[in-house]
C-alpha atoms as a PDB file:
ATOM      1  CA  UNK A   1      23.065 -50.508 -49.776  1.00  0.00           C
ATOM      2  CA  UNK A   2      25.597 -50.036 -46.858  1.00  0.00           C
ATOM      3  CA  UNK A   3      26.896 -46.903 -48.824  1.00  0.00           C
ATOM      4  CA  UNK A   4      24.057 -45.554 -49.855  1.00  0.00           C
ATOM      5  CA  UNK A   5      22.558 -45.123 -46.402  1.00  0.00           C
ATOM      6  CA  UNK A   6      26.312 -43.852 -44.681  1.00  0.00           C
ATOM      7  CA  UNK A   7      25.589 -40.920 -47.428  1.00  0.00           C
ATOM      8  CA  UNK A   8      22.140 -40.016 -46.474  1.00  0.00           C
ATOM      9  CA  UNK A   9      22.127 -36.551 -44.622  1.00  0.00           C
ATOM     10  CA  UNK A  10      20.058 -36.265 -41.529  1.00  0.00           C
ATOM     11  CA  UNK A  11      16.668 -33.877 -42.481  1.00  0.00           C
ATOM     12  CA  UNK A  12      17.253 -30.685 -40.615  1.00  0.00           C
ATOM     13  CA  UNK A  13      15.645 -30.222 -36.968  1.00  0.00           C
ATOM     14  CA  UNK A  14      12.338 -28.379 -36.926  1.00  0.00           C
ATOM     15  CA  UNK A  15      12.964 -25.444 -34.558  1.00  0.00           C
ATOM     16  CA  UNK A  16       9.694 -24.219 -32.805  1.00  0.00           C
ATOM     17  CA  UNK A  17       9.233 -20.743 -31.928  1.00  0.00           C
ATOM     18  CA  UNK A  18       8.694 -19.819 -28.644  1.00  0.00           C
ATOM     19  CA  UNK A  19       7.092 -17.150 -27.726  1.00  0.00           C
ATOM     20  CA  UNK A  20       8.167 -14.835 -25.259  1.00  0.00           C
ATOM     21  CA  UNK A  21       7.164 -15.116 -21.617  1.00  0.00           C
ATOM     22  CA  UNK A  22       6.025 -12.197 -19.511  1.00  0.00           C
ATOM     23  CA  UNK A  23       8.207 -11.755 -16.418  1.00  0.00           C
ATOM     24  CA  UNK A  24       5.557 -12.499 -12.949  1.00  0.00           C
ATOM     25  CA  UNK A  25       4.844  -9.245 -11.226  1.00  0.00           C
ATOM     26  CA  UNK A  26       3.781  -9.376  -7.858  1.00  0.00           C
ATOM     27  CA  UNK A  27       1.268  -7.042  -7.121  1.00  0.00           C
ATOM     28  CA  UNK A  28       0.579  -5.345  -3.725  1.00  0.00           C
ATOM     29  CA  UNK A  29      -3.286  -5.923  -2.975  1.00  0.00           C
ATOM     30  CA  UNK A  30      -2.625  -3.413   0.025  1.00  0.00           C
ATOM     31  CA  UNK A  31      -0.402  -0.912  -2.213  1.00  0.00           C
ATOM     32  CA  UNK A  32      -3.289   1.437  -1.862  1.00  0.00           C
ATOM     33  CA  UNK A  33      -3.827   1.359   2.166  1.00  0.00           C
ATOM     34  CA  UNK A  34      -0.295   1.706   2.354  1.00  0.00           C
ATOM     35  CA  UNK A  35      -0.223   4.985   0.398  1.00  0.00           C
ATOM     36  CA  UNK A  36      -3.131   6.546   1.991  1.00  0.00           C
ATOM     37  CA  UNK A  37      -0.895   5.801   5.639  1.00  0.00           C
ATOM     38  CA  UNK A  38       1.853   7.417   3.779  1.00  0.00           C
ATOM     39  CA  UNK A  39       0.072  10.076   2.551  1.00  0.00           C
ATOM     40  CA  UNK A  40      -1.174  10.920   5.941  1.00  0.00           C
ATOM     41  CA  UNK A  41       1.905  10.478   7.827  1.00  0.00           C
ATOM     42  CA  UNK A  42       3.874  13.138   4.933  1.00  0.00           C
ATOM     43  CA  UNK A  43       1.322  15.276   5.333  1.00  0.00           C
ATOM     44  CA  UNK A  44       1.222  15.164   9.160  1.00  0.00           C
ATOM     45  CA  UNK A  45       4.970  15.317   8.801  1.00  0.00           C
ATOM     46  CA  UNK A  46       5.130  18.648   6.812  1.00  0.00           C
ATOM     47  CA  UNK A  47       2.356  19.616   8.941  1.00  0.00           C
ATOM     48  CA  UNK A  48      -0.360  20.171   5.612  1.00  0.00           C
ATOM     49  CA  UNK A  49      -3.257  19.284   8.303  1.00  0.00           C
ATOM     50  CA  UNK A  50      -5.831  20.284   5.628  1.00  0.00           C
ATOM     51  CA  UNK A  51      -3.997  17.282   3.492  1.00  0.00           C
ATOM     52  CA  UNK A  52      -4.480  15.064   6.185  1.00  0.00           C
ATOM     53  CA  UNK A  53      -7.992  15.840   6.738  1.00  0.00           C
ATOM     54  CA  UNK A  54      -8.231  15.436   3.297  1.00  0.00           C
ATOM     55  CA  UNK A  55      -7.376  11.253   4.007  1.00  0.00           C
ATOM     56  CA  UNK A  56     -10.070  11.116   6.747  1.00  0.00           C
ATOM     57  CA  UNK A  57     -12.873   9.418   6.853  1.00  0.00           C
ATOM     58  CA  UNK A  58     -15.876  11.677   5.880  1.00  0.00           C
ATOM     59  CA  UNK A  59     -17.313  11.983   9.642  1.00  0.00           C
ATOM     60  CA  UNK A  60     -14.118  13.350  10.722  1.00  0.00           C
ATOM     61  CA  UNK A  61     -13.784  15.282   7.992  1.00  0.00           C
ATOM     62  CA  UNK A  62     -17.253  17.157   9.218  1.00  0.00           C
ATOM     63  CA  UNK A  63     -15.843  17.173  12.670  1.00  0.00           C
ATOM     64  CA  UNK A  64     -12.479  18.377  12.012  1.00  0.00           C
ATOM     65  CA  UNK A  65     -11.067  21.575  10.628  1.00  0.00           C
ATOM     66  CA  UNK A  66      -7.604  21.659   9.359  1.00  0.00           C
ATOM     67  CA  UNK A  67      -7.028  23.749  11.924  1.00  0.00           C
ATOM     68  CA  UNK A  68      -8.301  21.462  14.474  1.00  0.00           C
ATOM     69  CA  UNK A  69      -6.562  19.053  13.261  1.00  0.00           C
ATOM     70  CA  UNK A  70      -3.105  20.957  13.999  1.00  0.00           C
ATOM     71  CA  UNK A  71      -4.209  22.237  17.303  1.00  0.00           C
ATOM     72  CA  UNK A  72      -5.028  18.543  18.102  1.00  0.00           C
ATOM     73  CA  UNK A  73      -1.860  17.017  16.701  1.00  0.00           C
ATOM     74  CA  UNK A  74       0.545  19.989  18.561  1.00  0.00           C
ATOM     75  CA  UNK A  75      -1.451  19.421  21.646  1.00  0.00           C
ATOM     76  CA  UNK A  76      -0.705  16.084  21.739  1.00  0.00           C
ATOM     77  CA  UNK A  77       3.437  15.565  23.011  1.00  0.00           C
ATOM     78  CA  UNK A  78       3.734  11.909  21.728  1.00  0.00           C
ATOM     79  CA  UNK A  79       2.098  12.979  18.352  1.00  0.00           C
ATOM     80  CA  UNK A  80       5.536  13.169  16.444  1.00  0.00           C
ATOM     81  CA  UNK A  81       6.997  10.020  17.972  1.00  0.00           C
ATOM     82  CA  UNK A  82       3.934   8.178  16.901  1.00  0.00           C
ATOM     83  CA  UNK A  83       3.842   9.208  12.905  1.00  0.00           C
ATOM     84  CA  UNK A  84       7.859   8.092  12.796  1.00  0.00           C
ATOM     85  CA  UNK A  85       6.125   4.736  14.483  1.00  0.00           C
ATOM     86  CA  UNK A  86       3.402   4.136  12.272  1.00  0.00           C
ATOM     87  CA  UNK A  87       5.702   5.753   9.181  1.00  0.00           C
ATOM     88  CA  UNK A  88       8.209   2.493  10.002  1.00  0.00           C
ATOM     89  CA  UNK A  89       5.400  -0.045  10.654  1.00  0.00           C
ATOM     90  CA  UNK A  90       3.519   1.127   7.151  1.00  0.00           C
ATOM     91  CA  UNK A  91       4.986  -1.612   4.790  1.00  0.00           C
ATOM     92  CA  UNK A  92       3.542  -4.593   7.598  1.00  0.00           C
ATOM     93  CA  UNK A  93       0.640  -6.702   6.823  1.00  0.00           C
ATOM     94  CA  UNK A  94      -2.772  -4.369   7.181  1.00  0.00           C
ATOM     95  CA  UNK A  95      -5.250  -6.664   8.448  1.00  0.00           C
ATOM     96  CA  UNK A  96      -8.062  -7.286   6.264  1.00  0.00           C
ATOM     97  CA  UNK A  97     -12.242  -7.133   7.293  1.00  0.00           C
ATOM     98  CA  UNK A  98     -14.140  -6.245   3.969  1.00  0.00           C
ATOM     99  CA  UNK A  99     -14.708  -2.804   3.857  1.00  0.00           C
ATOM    100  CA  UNK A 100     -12.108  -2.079   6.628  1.00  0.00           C
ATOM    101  CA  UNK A 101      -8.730  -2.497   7.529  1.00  0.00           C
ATOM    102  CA  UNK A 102      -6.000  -1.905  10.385  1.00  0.00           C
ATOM    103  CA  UNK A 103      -2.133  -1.791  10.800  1.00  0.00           C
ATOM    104  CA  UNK A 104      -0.676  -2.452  13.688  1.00  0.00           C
ATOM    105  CA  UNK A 105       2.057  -0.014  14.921  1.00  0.00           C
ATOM    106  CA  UNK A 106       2.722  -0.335  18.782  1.00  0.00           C
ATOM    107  CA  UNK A 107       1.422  -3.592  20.862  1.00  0.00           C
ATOM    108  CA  UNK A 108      -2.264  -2.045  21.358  1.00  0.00           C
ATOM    109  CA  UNK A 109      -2.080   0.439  18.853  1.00  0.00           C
ATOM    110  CA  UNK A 110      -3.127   0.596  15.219  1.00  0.00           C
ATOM    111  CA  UNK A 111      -4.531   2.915  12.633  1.00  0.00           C
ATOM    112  CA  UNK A 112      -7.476   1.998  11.169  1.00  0.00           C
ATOM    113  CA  UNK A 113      -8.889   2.247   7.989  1.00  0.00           C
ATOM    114  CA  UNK A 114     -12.535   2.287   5.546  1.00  0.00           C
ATOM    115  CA  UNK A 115     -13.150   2.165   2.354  1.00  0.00           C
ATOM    116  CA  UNK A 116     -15.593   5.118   1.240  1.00  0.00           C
ATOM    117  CA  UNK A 117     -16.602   5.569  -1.749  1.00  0.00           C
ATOM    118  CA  UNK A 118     -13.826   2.664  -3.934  1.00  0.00           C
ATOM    119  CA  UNK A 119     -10.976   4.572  -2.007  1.00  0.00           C
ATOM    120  CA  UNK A 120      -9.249   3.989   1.144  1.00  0.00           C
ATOM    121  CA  UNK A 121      -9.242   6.359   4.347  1.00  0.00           C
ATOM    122  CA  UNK A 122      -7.804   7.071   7.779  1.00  0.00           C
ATOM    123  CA  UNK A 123     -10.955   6.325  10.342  1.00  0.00           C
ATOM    124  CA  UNK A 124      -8.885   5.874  13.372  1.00  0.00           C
ATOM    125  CA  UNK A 125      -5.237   6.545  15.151  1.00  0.00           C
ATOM    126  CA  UNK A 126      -5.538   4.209  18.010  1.00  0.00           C
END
C-alpha cells in the first residue's frame, strides 16, 4: 500500500479566472466650476470680453456689453494682477451652497459662481 500511494500524482490545481479590475478614477465634482473660472480668466486674458460675457450670469449679461465689459476691465488698474490671482488660486477648493459656489482668491476676495440653467457661471468678482 506504501507504494502505491508514493505513486499517486497530486490532481492538478483548479486555477480561477479573475477578471480584470478597472483602475479607480477620481473624478473632479468641481471640474466644471473650475473650467468656467478658466474660461473666463483666458478670455479676459486675450481680452475676448464678448467670451467672457458669454460666462456671466444672465443679469449681467443684460447689463453688460462686451464692450462694457472691456471699458470696465481697462478702467480698472488692478484688473490684470487680479485674473493672474484668481488664474493661480483656480485649482483650490470652490466652496459649495447648492445652486452656488465661490473660490477664494485674495483674503476677502472671491469669485462667485450660479448655476443657471444645469451649467455653471461667473455671478461675481469680489
Amino acid at each position: 500500500m506504501l507504494v502505491l500511494a508514493g505513486c499517486a500524482t497530486a490532481p492538478a490545481p483548479v486555477v480561477t479566472p479573475v477578471e480584470p479590475v478597472a483602475p479607480v478614477v477620481a473624478v473632479d465634482a468641481q471640474a466644471p466650476m473650475r473650467a468656467v473660472v478658466r474660461a473666463f480668466v483666458a478670455a479676459a486674458e486675450a481680452k475676448e470680453f464678448e467670451v467672457a460675457r458669454g460666462l456671466l450670469v444672465r443679469s449681467l449679461r443684460e447689463r453688460y456689453s462686451g464692450a462694457l465689459l472691456a471699458r470696465d476691465f481697462g478702467a480698472e488698474p488692478l484688473a490684470a494682477a487680479r485674473v493672474a490671482q484668481i488664474k493661480a488660486k483656480v485649482d483650490g477648493a470652490f466652496v459649495e451652497r447648492g445652486e452656488s459656489a465661490s473660490l477664494s482668491w485674495a483674503e476677502g476676495r472671491a469669485v462667485r459662481l450660479a448655476r443657471e440653467e444645469g451649467e455653471w457661471r461667473i455671478s461675481a468678482l469680489e
